[in-house]
C-alpha atoms as a PDB file:
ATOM      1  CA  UNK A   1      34.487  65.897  -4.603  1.00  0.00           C
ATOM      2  CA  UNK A   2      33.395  67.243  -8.066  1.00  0.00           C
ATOM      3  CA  UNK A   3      34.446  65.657 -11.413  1.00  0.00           C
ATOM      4  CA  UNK A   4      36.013  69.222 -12.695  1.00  0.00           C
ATOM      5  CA  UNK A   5      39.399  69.662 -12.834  1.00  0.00           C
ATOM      6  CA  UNK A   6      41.057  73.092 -12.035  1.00  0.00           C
ATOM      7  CA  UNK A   7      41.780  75.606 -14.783  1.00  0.00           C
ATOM      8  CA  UNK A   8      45.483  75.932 -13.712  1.00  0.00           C
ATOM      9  CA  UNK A   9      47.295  72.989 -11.264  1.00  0.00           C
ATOM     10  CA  UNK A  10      50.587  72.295  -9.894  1.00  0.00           C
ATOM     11  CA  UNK A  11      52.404  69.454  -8.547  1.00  0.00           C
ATOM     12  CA  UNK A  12      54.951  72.081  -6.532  1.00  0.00           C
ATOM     13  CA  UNK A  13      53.912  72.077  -3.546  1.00  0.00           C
ATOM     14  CA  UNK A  14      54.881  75.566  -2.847  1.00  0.00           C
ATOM     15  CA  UNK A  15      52.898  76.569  -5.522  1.00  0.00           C
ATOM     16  CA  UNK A  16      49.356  78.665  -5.130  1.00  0.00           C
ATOM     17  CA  UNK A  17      48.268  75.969  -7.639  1.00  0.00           C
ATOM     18  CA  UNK A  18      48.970  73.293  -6.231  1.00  0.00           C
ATOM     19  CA  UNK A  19      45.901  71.020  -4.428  1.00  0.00           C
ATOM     20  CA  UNK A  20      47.078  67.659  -3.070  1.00  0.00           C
ATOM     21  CA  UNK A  21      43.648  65.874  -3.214  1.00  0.00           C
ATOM     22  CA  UNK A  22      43.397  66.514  -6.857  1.00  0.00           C
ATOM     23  CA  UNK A  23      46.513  65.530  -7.299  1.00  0.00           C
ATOM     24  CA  UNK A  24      46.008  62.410  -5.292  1.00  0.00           C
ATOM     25  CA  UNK A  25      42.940  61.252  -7.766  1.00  0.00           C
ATOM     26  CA  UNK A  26      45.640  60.529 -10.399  1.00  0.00           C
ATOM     27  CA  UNK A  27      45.512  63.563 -13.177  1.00  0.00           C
ATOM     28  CA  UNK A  28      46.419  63.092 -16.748  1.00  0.00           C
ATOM     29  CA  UNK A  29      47.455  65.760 -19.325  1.00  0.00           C
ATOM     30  CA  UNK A  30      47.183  65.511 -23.200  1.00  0.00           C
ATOM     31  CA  UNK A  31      49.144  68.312 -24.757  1.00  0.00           C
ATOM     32  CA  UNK A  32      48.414  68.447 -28.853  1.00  0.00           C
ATOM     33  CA  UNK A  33      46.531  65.592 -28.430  1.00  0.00           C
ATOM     34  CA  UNK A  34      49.754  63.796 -26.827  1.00  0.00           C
ATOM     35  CA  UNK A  35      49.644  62.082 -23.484  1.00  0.00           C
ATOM     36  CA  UNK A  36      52.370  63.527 -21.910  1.00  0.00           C
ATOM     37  CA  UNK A  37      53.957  62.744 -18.573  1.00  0.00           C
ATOM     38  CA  UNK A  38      56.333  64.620 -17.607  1.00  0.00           C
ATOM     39  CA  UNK A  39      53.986  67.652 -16.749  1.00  0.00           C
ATOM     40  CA  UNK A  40      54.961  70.458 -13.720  1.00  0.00           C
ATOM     41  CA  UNK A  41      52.142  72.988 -14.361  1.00  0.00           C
ATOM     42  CA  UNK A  42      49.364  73.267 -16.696  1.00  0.00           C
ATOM     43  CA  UNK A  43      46.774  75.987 -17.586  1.00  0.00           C
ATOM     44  CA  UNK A  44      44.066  75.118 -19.452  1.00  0.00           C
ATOM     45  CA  UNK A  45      42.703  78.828 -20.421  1.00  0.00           C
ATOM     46  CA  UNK A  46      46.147  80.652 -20.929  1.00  0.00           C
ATOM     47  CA  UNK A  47      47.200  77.097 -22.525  1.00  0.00           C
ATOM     48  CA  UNK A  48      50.115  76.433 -21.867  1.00  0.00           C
ATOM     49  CA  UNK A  49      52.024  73.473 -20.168  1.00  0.00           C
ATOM     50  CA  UNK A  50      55.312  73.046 -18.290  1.00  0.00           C
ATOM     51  CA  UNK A  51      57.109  70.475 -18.666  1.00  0.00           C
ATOM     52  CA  UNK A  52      60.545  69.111 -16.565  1.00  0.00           C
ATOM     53  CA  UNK A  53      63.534  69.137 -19.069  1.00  0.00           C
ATOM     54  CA  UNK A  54      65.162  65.960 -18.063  1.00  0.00           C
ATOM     55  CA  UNK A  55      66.869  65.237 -14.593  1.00  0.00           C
ATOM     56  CA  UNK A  56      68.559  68.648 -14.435  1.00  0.00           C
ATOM     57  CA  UNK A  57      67.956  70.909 -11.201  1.00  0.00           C
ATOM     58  CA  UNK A  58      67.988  74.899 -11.069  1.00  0.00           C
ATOM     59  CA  UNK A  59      70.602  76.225  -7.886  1.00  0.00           C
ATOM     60  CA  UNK A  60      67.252  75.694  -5.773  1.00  0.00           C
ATOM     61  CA  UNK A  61      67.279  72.173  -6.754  1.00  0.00           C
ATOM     62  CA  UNK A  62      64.036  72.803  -8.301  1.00  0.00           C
ATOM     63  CA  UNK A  63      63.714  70.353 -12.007  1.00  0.00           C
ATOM     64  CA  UNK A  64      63.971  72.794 -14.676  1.00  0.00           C
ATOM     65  CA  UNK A  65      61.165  73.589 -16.999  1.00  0.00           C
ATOM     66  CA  UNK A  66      59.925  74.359 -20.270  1.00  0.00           C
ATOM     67  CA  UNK A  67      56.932  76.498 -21.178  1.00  0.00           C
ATOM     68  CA  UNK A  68      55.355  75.193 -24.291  1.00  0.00           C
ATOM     69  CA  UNK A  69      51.803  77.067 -25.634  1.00  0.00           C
ATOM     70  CA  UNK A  70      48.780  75.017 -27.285  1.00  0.00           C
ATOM     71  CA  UNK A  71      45.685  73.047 -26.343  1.00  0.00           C
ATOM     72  CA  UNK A  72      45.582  72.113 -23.278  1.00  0.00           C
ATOM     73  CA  UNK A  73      43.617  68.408 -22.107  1.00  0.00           C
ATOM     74  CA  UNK A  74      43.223  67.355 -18.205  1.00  0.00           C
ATOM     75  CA  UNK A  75      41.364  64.337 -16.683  1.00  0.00           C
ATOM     76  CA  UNK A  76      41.267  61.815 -14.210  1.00  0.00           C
ATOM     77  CA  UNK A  77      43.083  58.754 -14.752  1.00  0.00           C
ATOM     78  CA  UNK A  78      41.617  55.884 -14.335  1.00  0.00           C
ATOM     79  CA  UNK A  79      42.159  53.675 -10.794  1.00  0.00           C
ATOM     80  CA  UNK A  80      42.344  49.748 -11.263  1.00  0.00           C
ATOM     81  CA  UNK A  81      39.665  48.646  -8.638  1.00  0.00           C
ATOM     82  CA  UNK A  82      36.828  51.570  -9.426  1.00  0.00           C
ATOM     83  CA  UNK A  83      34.265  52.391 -11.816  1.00  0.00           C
END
């Protein structure tokens, strides 16, 4: 598996942009220069992240989101155990 991260990546899995074994390589986002954790969606060309508002659900019981535009960082997180 290559070091490169996806320009756009979801952790819905019903999403087109969504790719479990990225996902499952541990993927960090800095937003602003901001780690931030709470992160649905990114795109790193558009940039733009989305992040979950809180513990409230839409009527699909989907986490609700907010769209918020500016640079963009990904990258692998670190696993205790490897390097």
């Amino acid at each position: 598996m290559s070091d490169t991260l996806p320009d756009r990546l979801s952790v819905n899995p019903n999403s087109p942009y969504y790719d479990e074994a990225v996902l499952a390589r541990g993927v960090g986002i800095r937003f602003k220069g901001v780690e931030k954790t709470n992160v649905e969606e990114y795109c790193v060309s558009e940039g733009w992240v989305r992040l979950s508002a809180g513990k409230t659900l839409d009527r699909a019981g989907n986490p609700m989101t907010v769209k918020l535009k500016g640079p963009v960082e990904p990258y692998f997180r670190e696993v205790p155990g490897e390097a």
